[in-house]
C-alpha atoms as a PDB file:
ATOM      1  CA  UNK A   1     102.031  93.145  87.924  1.00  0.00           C
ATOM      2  CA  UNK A   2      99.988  89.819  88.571  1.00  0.00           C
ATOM      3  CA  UNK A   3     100.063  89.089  92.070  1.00  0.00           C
ATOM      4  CA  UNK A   4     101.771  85.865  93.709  1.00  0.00           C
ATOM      5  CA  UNK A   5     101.425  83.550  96.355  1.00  0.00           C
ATOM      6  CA  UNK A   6     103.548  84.586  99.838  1.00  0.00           C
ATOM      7  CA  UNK A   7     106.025  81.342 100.274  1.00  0.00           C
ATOM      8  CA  UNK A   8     104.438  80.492 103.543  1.00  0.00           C
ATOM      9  CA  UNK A   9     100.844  80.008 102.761  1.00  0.00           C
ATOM     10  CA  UNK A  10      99.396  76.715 102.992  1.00  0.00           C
ATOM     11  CA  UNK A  11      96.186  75.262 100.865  1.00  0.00           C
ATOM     12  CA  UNK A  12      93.457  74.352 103.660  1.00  0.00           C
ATOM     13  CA  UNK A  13      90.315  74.345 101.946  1.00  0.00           C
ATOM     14  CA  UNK A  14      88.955  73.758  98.203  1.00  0.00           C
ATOM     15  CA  UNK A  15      86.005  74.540  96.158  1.00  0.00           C
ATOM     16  CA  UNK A  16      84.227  71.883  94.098  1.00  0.00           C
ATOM     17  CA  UNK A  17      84.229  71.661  90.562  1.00  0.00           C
ATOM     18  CA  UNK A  18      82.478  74.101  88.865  1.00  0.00           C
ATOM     19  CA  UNK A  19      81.294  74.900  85.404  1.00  0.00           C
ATOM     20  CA  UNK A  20      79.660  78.004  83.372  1.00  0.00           C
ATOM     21  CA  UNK A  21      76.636  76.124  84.550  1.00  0.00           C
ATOM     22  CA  UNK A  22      77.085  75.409  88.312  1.00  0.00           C
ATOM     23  CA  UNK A  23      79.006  78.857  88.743  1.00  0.00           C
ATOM     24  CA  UNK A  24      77.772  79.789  92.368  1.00  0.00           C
ATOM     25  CA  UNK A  25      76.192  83.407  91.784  1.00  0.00           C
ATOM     26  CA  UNK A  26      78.715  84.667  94.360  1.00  0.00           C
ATOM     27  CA  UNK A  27      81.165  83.822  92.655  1.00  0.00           C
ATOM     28  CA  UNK A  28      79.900  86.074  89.370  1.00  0.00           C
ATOM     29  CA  UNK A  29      79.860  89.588  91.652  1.00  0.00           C
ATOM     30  CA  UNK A  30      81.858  91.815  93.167  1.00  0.00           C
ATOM     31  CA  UNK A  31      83.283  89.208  96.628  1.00  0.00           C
ATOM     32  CA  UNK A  32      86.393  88.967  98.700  1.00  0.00           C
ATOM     33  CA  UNK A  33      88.054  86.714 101.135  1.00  0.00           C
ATOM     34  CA  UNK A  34      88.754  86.655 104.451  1.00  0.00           C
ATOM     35  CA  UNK A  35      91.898  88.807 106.261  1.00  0.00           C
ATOM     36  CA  UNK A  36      94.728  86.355 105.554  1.00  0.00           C
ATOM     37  CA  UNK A  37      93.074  83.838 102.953  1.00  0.00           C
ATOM     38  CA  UNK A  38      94.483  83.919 100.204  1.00  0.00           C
ATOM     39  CA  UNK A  39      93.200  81.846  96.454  1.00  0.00           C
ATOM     40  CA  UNK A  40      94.175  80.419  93.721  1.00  0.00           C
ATOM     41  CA  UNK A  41      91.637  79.934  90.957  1.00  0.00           C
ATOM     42  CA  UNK A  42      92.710  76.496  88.436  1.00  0.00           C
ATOM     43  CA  UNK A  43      90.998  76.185  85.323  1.00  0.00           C
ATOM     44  CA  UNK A  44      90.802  72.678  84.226  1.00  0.00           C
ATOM     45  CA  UNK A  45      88.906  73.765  80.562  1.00  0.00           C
ATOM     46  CA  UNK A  46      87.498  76.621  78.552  1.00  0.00           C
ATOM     47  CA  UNK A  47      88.233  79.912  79.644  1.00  0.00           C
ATOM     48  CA  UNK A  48      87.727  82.457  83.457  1.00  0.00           C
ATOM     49  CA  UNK A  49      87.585  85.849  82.848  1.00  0.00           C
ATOM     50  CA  UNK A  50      88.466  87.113  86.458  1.00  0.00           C
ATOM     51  CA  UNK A  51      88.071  90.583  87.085  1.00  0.00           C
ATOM     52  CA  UNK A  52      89.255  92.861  90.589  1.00  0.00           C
ATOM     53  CA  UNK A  53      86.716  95.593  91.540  1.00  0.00           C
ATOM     54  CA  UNK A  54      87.924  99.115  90.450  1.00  0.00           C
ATOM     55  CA  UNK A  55      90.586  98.025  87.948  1.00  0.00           C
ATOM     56  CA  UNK A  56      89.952  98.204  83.935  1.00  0.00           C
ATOM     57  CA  UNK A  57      92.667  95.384  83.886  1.00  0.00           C
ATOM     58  CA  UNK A  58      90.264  92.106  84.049  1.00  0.00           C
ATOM     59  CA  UNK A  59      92.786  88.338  83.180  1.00  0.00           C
ATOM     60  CA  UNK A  60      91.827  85.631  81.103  1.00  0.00           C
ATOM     61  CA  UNK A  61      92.535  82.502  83.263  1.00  0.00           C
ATOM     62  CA  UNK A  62      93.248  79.218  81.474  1.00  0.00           C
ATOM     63  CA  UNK A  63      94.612  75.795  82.545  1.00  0.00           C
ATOM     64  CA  UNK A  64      98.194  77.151  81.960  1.00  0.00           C
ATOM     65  CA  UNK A  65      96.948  81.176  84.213  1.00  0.00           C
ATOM     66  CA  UNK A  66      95.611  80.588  87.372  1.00  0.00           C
ATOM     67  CA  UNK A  67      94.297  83.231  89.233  1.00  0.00           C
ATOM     68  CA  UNK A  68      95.717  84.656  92.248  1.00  0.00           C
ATOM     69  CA  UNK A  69      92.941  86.244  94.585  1.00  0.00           C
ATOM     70  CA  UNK A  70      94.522  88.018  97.547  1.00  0.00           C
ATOM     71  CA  UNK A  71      92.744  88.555 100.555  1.00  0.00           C
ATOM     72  CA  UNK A  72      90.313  91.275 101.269  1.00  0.00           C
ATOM     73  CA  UNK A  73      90.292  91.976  97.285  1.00  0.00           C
ATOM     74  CA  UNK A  74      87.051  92.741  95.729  1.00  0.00           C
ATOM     75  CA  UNK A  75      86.606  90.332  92.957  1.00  0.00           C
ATOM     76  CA  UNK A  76      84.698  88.433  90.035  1.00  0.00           C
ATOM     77  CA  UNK A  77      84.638  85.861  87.851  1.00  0.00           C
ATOM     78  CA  UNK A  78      83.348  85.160  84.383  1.00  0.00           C
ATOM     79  CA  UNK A  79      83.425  81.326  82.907  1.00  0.00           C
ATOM     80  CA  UNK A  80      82.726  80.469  79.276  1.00  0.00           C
ATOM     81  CA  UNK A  81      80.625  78.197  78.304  1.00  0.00           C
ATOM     82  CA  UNK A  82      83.154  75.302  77.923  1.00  0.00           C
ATOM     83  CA  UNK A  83      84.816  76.184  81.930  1.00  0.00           C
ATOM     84  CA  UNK A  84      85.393  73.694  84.590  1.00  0.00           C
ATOM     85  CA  UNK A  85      87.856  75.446  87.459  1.00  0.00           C
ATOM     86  CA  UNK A  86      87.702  75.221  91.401  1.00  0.00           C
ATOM     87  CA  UNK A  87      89.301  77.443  93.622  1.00  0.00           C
ATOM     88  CA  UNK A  88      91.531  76.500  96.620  1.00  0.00           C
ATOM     89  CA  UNK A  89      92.200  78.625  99.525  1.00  0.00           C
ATOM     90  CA  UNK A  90      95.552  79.132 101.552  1.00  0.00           C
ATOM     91  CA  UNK A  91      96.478  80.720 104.959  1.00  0.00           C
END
């Protein structure tokens, strides 16, 4: 089951734009966020493969899937070549 979003979380902070090109390498191995920050990962084009440390189950994230990244999670992410996505955070 795909995580969601707790009702009373509130975004606070967002990413800039990125693409397969301006991917921060952080953002391509194993990270996590902070106790109580949650994120949600929006594809605007192309394609985020978004993987959680330790599970075989990796999501394809398009403009329709975001990705929900709860806190403390080990995680990656994988943009095709065509990807533009920014992540915002929530507390």
């Amino acid at each position: 089951m795909k995580p969601s979003l707790p009702a009373n979380v509130v975004p606070y902070r967002r990413t800039p734009e990125f693409t397969a090109e301006t991917t921060p390498a952080g953002l391509r191995r194993d990270h996590s966020t902070r106790a109580g920050t949650w994120g949600r990962i929006v594809v605007l084009a192309g394609t985020l493969r978004y993987e959680i440390a330790g599970s075989d189950d990796a999501q394809l994230l398009d403009c329709e899937t975001p990705g929900i990244i709860e806190p403390e999670v080990l995680h990656k992410v994988t943009p095709s070549a065509d990807a533009r996505f920014y992540v915002e955070f929530l507390r």
